[in-house]
Protein backbone atom coordinates (compact mmCIF):
# COMPACT_ATOMS: atom_id res chain seq x y z
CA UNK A 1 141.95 193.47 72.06
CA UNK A 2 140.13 191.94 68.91
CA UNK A 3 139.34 193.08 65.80
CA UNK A 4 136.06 191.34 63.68
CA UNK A 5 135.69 192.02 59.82
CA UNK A 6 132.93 191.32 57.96
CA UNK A 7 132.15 191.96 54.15
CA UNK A 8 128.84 192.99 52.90
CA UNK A 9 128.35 193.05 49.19
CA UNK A 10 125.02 194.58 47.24
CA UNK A 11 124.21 195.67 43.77
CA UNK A 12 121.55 197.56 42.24
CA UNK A 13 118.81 195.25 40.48
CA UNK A 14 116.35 197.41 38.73
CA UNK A 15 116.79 200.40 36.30
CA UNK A 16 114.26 202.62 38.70
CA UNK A 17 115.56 203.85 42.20
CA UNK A 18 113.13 205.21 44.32
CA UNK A 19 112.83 204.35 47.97
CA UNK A 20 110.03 201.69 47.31
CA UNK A 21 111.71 199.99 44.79
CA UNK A 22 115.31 199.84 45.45
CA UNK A 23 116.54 196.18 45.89
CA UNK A 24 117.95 195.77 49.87
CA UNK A 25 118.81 192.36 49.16
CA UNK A 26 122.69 191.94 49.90
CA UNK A 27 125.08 189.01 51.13
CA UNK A 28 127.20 189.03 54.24
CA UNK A 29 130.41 187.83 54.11
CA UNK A 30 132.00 186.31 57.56
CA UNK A 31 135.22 184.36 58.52
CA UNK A 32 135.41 180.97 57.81
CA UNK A 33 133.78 181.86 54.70
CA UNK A 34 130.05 181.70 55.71
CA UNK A 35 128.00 183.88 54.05
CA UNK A 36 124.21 184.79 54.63
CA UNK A 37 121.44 186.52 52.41
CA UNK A 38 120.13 189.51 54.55
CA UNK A 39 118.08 192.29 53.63
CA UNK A 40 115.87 195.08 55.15
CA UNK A 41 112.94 194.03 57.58
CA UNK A 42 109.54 193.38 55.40
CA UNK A 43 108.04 196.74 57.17
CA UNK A 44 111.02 198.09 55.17
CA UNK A 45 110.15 197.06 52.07
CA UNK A 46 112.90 194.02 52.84
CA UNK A 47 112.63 190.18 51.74
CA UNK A 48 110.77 187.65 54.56
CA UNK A 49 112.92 184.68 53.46
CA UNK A 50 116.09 186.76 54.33
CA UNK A 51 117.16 188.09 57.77
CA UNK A 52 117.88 191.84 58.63
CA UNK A 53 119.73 193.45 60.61
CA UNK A 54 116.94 193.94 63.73
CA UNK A 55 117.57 190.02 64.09
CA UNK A 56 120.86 190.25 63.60
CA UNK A 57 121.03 192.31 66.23
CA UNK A 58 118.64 190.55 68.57
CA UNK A 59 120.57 187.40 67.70
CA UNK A 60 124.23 188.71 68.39
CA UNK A 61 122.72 189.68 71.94
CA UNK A 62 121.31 186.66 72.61
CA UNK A 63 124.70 184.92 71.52
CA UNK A 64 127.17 187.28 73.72
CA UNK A 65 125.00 186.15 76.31
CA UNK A 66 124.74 182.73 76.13
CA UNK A 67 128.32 182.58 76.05
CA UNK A 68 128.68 184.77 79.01
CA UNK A 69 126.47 182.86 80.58
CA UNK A 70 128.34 179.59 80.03
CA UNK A 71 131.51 180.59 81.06
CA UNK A 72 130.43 182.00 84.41
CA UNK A 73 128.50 178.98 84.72
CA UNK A 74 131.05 177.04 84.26
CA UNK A 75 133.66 179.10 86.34
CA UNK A 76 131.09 178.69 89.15
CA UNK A 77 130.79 174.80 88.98
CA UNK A 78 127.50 174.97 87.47
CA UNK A 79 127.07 171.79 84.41
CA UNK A 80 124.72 173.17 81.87
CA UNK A 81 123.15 170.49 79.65
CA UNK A 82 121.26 173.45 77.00
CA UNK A 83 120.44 176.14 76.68
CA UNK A 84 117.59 177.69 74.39
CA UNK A 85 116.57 181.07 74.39
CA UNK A 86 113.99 183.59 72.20
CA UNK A 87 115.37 186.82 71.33
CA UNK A 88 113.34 189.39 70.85
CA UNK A 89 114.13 193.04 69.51
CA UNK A 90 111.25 195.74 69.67
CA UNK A 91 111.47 198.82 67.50
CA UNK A 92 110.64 202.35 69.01
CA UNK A 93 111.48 205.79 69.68
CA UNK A 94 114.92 206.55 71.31
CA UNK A 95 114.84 209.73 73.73
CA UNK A 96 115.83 211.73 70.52
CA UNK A 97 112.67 210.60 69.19
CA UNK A 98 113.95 208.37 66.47
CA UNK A 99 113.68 204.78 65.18
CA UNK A 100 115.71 202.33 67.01
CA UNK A 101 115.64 199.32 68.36
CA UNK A 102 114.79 200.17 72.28
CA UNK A 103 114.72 196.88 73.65
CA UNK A 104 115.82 193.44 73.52
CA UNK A 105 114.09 190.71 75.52
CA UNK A 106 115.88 187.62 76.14
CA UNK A 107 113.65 184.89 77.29
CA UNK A 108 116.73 182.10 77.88
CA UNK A 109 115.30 178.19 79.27
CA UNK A 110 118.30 176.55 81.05
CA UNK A 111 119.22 172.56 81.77
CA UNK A 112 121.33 172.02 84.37
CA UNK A 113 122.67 168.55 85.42
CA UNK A 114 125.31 167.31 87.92
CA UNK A 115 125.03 167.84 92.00
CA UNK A 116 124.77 171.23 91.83
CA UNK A 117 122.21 173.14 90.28
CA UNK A 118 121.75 176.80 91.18
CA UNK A 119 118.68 178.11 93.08
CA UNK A 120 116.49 181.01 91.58
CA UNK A 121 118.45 183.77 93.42
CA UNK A 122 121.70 182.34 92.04
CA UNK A 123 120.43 182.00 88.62
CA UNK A 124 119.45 185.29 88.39
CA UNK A 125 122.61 186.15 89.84
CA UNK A 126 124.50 183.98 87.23
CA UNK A 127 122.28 186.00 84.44
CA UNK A 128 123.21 189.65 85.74
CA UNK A 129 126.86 188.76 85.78
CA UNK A 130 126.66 187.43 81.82
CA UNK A 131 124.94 190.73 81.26
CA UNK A 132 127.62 193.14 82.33
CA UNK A 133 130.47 191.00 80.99
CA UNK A 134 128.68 190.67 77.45
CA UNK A 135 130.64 192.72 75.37
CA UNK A 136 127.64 193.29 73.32
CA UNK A 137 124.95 194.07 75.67
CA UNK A 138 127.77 196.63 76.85
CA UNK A 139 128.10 198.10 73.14
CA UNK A 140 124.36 199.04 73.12
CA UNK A 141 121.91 201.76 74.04
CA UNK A 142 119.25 199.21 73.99
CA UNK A 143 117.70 198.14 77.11
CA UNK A 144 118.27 194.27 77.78
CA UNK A 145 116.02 192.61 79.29
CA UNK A 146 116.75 189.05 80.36
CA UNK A 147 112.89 187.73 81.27
């Protein structure tokens, strides 16, 4: 059905490597030959001018969804002018009792223009339909929330 490729590169920059000192600096390679400095999260000993991969992740859910959401929107007759959302991921413990990310809250603010504009019900209706067509949000153990 599709297949998505991306390229990570990293290299070692320090003679000493121990856990607290080993660089996690590293580029990401994607199509159309965008790249983009990531690293570990700062808690992780990571660089805070790079992102890492819990945004990453919060941010490619938030994206699946958004487009989801516009294309049932639009297949409903819905006109959507923007749409802005925060994406949050929250670290925890899984039911194994390890380190994950457990949730993802999705906090979307919608524009709507044209004759018809949906009521609350149907919004939220238009929101759990984006959810379980989002391949994403279908790829992960995470609970989504859309708030």
């Amino acid at each position: 059905m599709g297949q998505y490729i991306i390229n990570l590169n990293w290299k070692k920059e320090s003679a000493e490597f121990t856990y607290e000192k080993l660089n996690r600096n590293h580029v990401l390679h994607f199509s159309g030959n965008q790249t983009l400095k990531n690293s570990a999260a700062p808690e992780y000993f990571g660089n805070v001018d790079m992102t890492n991969p819990e945004e990453l992740l919060a941010s490619a859910t938030a994206s699946c969804h958004m487009l989801t959401f516009l294309a049932v929107a639009a297949k409903m007759g819905f006109v959507v002018e923007s749409y802005d959302c925060k994406a949050e991921a929250l670290m925890g413990k899984n039911a194994e009792g390890r380190f994950s990310v457990t949730e993802i809250n999705l906090t979307p603010k919608i524009v709507f223009s044209g004759d018809k504009t949906p009521t609350e019900e149907q919004l939220k209706g238009l929101h759990e339909k984006a959810h379980r067509n989002c391949f994403i949000a279908q790829s992960l153990q995470s609970k989504v929330n859309v708030l």
